[in-house]
PDB file of N, CA and C in Angstrom:
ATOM      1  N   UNK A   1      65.813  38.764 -33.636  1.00  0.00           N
ATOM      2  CA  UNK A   1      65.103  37.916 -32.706  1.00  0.00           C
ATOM      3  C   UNK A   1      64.455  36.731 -33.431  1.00  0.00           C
ATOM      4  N   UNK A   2      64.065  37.196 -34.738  1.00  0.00           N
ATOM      5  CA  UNK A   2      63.594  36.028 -35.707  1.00  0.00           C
ATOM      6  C   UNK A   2      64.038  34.696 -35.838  1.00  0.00           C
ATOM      7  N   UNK A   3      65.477  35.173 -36.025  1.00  0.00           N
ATOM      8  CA  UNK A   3      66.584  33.959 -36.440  1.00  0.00           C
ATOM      9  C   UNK A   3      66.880  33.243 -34.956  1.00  0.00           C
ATOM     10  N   UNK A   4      66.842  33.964 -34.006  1.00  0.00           N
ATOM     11  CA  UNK A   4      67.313  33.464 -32.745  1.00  0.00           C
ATOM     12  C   UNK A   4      66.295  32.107 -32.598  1.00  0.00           C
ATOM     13  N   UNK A   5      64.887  32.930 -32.883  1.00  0.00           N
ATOM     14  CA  UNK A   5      63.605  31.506 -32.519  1.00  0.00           C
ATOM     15  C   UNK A   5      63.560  30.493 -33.887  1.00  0.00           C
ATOM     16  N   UNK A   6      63.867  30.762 -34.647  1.00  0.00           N
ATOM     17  CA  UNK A   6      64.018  29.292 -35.565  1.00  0.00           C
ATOM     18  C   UNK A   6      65.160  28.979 -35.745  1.00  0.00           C
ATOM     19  N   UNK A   7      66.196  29.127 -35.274  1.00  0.00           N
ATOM     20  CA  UNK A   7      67.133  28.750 -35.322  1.00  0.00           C
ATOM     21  C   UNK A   7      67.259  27.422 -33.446  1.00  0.00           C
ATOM     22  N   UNK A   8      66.674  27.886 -32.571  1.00  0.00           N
ATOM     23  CA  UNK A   8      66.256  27.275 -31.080  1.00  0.00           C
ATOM     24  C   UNK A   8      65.060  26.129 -31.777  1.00  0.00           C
ATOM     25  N   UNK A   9      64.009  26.550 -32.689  1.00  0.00           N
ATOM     26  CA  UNK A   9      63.084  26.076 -32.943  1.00  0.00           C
ATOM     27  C   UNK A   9      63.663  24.411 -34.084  1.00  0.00           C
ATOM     28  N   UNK A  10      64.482  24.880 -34.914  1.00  0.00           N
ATOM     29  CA  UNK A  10      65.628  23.935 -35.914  1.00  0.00           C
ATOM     30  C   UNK A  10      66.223  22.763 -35.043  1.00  0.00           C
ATOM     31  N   UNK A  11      66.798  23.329 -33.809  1.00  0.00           N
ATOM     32  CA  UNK A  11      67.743  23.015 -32.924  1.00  0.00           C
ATOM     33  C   UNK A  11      66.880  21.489 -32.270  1.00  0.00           C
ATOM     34  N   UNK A  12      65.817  22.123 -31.608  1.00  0.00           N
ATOM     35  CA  UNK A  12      64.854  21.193 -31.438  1.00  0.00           C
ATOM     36  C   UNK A  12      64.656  20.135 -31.741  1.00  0.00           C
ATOM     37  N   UNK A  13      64.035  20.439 -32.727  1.00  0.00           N
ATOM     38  CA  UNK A  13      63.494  19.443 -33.746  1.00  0.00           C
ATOM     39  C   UNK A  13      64.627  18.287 -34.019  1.00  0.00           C
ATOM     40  N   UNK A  14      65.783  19.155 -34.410  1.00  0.00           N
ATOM     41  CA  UNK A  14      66.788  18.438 -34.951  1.00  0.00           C
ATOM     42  C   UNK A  14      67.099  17.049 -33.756  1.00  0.00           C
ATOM     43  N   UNK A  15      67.391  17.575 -32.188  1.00  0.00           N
ATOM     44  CA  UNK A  15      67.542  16.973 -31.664  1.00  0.00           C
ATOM     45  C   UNK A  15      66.267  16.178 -31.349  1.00  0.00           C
ATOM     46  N   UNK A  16      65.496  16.218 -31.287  1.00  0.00           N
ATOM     47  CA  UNK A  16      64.525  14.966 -31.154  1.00  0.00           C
ATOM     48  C   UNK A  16      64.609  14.108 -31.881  1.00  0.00           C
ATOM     49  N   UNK A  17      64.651  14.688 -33.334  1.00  0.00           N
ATOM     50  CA  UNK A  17      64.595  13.452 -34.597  1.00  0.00           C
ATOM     51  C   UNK A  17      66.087  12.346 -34.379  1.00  0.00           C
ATOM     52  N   UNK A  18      67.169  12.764 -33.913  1.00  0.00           N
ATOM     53  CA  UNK A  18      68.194  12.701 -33.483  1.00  0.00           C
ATOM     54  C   UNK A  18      68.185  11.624 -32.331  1.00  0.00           C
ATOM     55  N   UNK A  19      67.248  12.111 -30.802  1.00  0.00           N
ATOM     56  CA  UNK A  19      67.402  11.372 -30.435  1.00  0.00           C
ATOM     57  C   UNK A  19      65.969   9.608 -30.200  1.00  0.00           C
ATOM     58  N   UNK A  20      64.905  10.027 -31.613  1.00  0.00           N
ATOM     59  CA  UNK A  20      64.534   9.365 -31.500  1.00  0.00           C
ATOM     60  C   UNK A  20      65.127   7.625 -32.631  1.00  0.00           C
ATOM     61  N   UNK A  21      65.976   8.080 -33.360  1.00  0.00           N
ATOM     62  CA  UNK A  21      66.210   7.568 -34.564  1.00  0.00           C
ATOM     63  C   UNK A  21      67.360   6.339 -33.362  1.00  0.00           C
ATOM     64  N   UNK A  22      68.508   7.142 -32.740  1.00  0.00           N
ATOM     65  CA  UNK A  22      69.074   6.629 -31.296  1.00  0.00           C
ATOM     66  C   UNK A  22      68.567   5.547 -31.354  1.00  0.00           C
ATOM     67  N   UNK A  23      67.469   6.074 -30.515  1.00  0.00           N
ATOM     68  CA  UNK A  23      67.149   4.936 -29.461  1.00  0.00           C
ATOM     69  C   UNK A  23      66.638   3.553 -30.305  1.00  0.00           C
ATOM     70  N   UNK A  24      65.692   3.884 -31.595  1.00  0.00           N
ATOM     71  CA  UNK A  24      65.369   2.945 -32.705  1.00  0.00           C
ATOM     72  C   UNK A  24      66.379   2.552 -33.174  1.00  0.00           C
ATOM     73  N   UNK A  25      67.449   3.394 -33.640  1.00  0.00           N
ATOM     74  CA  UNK A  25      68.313   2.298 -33.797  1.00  0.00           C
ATOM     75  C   UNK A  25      69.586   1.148 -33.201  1.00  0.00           C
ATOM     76  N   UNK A  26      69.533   1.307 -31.634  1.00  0.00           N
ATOM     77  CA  UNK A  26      69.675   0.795 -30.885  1.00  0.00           C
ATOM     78  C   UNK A  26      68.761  -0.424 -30.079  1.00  0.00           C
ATOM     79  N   UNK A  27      67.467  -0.466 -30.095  1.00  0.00           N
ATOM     80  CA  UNK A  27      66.779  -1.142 -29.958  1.00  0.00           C
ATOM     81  C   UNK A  27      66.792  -2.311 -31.465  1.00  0.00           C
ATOM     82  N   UNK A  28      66.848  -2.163 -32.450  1.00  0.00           N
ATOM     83  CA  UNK A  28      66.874  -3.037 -33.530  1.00  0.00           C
ATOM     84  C   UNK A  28      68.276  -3.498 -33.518  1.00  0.00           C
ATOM     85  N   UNK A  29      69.595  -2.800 -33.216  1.00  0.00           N
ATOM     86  CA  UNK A  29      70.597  -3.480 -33.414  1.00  0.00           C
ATOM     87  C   UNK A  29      70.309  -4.980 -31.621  1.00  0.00           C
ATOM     88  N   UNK A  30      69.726  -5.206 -30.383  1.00  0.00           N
ATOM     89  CA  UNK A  30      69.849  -5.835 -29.402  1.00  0.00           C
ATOM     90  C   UNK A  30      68.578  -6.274 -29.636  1.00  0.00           C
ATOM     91  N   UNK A  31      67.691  -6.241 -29.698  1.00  0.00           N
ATOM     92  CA  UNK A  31      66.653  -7.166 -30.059  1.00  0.00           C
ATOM     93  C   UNK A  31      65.689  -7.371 -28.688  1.00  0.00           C
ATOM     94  N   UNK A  32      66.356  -6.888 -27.909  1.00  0.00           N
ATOM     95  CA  UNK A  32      66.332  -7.252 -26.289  1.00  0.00           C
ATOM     96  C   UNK A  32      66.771  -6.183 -25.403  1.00  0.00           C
ATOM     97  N   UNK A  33      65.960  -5.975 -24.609  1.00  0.00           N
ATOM     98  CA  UNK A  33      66.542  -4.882 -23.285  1.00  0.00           C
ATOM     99  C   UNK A  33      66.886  -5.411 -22.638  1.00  0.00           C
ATOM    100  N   UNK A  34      68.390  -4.674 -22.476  1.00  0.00           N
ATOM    101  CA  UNK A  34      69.293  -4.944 -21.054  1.00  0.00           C
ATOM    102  C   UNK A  34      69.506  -3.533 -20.595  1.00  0.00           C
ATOM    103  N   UNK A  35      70.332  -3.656 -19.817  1.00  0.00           N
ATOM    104  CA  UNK A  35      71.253  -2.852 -19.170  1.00  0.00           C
ATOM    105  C   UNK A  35      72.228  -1.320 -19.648  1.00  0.00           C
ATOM    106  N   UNK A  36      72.491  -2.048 -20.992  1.00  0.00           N
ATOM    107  CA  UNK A  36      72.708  -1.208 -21.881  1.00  0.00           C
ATOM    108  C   UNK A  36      71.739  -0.197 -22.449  1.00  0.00           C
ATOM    109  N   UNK A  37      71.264  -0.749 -23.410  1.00  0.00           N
ATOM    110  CA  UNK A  37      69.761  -0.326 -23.649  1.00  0.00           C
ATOM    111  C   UNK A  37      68.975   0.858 -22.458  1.00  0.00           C
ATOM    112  N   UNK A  38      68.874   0.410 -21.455  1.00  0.00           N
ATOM    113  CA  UNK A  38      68.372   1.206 -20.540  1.00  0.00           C
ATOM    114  C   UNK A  38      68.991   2.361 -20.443  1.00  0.00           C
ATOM    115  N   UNK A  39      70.427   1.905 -20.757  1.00  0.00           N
ATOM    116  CA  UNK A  39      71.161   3.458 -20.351  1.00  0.00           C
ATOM    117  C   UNK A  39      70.823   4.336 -21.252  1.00  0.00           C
ATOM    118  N   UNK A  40      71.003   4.124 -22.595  1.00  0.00           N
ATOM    119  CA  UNK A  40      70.670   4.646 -24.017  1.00  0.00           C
ATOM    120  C   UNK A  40      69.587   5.450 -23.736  1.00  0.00           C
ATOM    121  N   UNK A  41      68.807   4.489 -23.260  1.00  0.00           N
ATOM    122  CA  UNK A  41      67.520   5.041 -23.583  1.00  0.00           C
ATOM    123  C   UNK A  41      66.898   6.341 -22.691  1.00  0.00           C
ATOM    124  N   UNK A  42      67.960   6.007 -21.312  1.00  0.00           N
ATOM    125  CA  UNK A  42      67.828   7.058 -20.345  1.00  0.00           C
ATOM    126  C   UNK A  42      68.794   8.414 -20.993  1.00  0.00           C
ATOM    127  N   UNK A  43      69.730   8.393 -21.412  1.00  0.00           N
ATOM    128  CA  UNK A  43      70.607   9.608 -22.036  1.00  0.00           C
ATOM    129  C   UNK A  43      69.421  10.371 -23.491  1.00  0.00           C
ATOM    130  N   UNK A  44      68.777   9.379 -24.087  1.00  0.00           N
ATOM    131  CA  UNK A  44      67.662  10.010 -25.030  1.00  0.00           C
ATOM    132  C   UNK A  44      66.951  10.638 -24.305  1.00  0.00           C
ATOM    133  N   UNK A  45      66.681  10.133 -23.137  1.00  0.00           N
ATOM    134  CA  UNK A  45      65.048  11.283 -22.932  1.00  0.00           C
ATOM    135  C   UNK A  45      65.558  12.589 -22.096  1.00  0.00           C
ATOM    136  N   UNK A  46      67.180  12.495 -21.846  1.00  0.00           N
ATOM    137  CA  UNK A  46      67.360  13.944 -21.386  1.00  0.00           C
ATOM    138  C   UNK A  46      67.412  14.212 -22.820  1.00  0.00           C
ATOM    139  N   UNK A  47      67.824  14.295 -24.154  1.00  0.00           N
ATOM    140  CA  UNK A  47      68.553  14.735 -25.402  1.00  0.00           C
ATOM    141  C   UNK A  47      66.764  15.549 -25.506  1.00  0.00           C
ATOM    142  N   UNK A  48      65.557  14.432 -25.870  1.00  0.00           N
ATOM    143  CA  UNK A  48      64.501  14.229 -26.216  1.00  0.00           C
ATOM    144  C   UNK A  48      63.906  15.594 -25.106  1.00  0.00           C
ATOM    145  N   UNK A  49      64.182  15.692 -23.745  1.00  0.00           N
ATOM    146  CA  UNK A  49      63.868  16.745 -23.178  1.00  0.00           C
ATOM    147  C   UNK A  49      64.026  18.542 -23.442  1.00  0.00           C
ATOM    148  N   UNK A  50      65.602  18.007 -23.709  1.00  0.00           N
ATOM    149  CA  UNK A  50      66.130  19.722 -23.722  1.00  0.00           C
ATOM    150  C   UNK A  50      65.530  20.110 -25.612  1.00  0.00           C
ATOM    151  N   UNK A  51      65.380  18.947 -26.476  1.00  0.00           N
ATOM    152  CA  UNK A  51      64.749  19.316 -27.572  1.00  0.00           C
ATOM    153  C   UNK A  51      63.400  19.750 -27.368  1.00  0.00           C
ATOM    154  N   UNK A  52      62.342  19.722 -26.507  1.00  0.00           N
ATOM    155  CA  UNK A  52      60.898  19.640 -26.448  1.00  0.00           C
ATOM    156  C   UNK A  52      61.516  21.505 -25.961  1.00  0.00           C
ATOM    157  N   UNK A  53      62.184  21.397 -24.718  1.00  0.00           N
ATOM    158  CA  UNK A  53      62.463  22.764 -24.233  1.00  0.00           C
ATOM    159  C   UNK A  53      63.012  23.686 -25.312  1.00  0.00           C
ATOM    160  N   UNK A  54      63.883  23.697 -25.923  1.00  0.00           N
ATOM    161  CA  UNK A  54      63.853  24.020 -27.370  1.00  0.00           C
ATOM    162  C   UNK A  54      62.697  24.223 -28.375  1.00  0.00           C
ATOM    163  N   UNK A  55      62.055  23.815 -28.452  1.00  0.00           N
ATOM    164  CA  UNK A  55      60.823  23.767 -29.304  1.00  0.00           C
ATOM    165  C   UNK A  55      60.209  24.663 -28.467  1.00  0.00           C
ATOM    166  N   UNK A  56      59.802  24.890 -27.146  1.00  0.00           N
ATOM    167  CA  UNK A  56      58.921  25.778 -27.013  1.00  0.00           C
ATOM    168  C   UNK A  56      59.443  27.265 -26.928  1.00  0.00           C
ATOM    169  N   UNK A  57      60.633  27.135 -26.117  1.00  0.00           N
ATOM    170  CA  UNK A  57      61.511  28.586 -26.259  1.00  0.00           C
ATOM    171  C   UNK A  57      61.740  29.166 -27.495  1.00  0.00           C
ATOM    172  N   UNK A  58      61.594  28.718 -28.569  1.00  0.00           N
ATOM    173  CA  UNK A  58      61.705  28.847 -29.710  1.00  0.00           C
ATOM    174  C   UNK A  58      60.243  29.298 -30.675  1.00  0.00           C
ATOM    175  N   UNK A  59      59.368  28.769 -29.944  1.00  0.00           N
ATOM    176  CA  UNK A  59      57.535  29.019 -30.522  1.00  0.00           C
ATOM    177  C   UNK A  59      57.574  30.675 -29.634  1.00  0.00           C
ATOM    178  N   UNK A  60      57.550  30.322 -28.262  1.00  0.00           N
ATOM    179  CA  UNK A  60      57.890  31.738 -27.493  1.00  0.00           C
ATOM    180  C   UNK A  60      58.184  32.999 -28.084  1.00  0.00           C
ATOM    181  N   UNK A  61      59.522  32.973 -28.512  1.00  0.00           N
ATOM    182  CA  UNK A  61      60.605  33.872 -29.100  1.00  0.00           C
ATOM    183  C   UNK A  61      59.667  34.345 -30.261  1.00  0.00           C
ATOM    184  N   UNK A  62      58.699  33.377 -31.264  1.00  0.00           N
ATOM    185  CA  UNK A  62      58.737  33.584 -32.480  1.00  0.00           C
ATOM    186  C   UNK A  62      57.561  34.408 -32.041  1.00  0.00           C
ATOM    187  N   UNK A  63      56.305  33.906 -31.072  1.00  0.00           N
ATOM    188  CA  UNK A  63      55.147  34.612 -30.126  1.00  0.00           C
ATOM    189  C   UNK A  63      55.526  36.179 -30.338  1.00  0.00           C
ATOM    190  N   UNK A  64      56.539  36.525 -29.528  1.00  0.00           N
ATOM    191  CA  UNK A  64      57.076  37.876 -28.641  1.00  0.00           C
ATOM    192  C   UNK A  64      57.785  38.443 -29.720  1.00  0.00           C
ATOM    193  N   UNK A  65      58.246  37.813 -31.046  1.00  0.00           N
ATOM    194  CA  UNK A  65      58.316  39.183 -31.924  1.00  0.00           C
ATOM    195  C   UNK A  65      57.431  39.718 -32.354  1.00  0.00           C
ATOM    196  N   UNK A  66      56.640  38.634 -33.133  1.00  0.00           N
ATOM    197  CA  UNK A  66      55.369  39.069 -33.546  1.00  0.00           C
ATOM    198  C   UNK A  66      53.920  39.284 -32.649  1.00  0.00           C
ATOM    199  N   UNK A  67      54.685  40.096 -31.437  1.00  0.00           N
ATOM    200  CA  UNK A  67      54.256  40.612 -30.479  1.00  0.00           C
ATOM    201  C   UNK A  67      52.508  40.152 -30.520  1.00  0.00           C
ATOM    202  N   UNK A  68      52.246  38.454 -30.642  1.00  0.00           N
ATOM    203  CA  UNK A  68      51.136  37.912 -30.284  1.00  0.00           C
ATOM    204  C   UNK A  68      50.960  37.107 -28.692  1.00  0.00           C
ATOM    205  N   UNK A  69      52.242  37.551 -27.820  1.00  0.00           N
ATOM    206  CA  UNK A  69      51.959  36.991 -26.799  1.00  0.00           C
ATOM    207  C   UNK A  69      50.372  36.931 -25.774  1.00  0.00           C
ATOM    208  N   UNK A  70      49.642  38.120 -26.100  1.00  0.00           N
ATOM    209  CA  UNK A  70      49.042  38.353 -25.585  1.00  0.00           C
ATOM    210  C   UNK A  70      47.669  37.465 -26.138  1.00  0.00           C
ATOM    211  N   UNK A  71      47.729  36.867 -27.175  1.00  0.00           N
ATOM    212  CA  UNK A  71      46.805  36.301 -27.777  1.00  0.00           C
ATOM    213  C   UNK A  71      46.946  34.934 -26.847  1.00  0.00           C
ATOM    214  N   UNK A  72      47.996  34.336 -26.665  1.00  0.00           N
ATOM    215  CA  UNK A  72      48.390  33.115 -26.274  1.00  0.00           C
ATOM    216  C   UNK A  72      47.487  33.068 -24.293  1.00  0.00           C
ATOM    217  N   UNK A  73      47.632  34.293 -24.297  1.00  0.00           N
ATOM    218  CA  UNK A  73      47.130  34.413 -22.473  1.00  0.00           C
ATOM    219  C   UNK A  73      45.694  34.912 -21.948  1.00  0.00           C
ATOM    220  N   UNK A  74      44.715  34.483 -23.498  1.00  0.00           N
ATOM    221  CA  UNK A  74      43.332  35.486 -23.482  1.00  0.00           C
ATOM    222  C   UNK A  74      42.460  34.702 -22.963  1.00  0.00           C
TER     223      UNK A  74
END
């Protein structure tokens, strides 16, 4: 169960850094928002989403082995 939550928790991360680097480096290559850009930037914040959801399913997992869930709900 360990590996399952840092491995979800890795996953995360990875994709945020991933899709924040994106969008920065898309914004420096146009200089300017258009149309394009917008789209980009709209496909990052689903990427940027399911990473945040990742990150917590992954804190969760790591919670409920080390059976501290209950600390989290006091």
């Amino acid at each position: 169960m360990l590996v399952t939550a840092l491995t979800l928790g890795m996953i995360g991360k990875v994709l945020l850094g991933i899709a924040v680097l994106r969008v920065h480096g898309r914004i420096m290559e146009e200089h300017r928002i258009d149309g394009d850009v917008l789209r980009t930037m709209r496909r990052e914040k689903i990427i940027a989403g399911l990473a945040i959801a990742f990150i917590i399913a992954g804190y969760l997992l790591e919670m409920w082995h080390f059976k501290a869930v209950g600390v989290l709900f006091q």
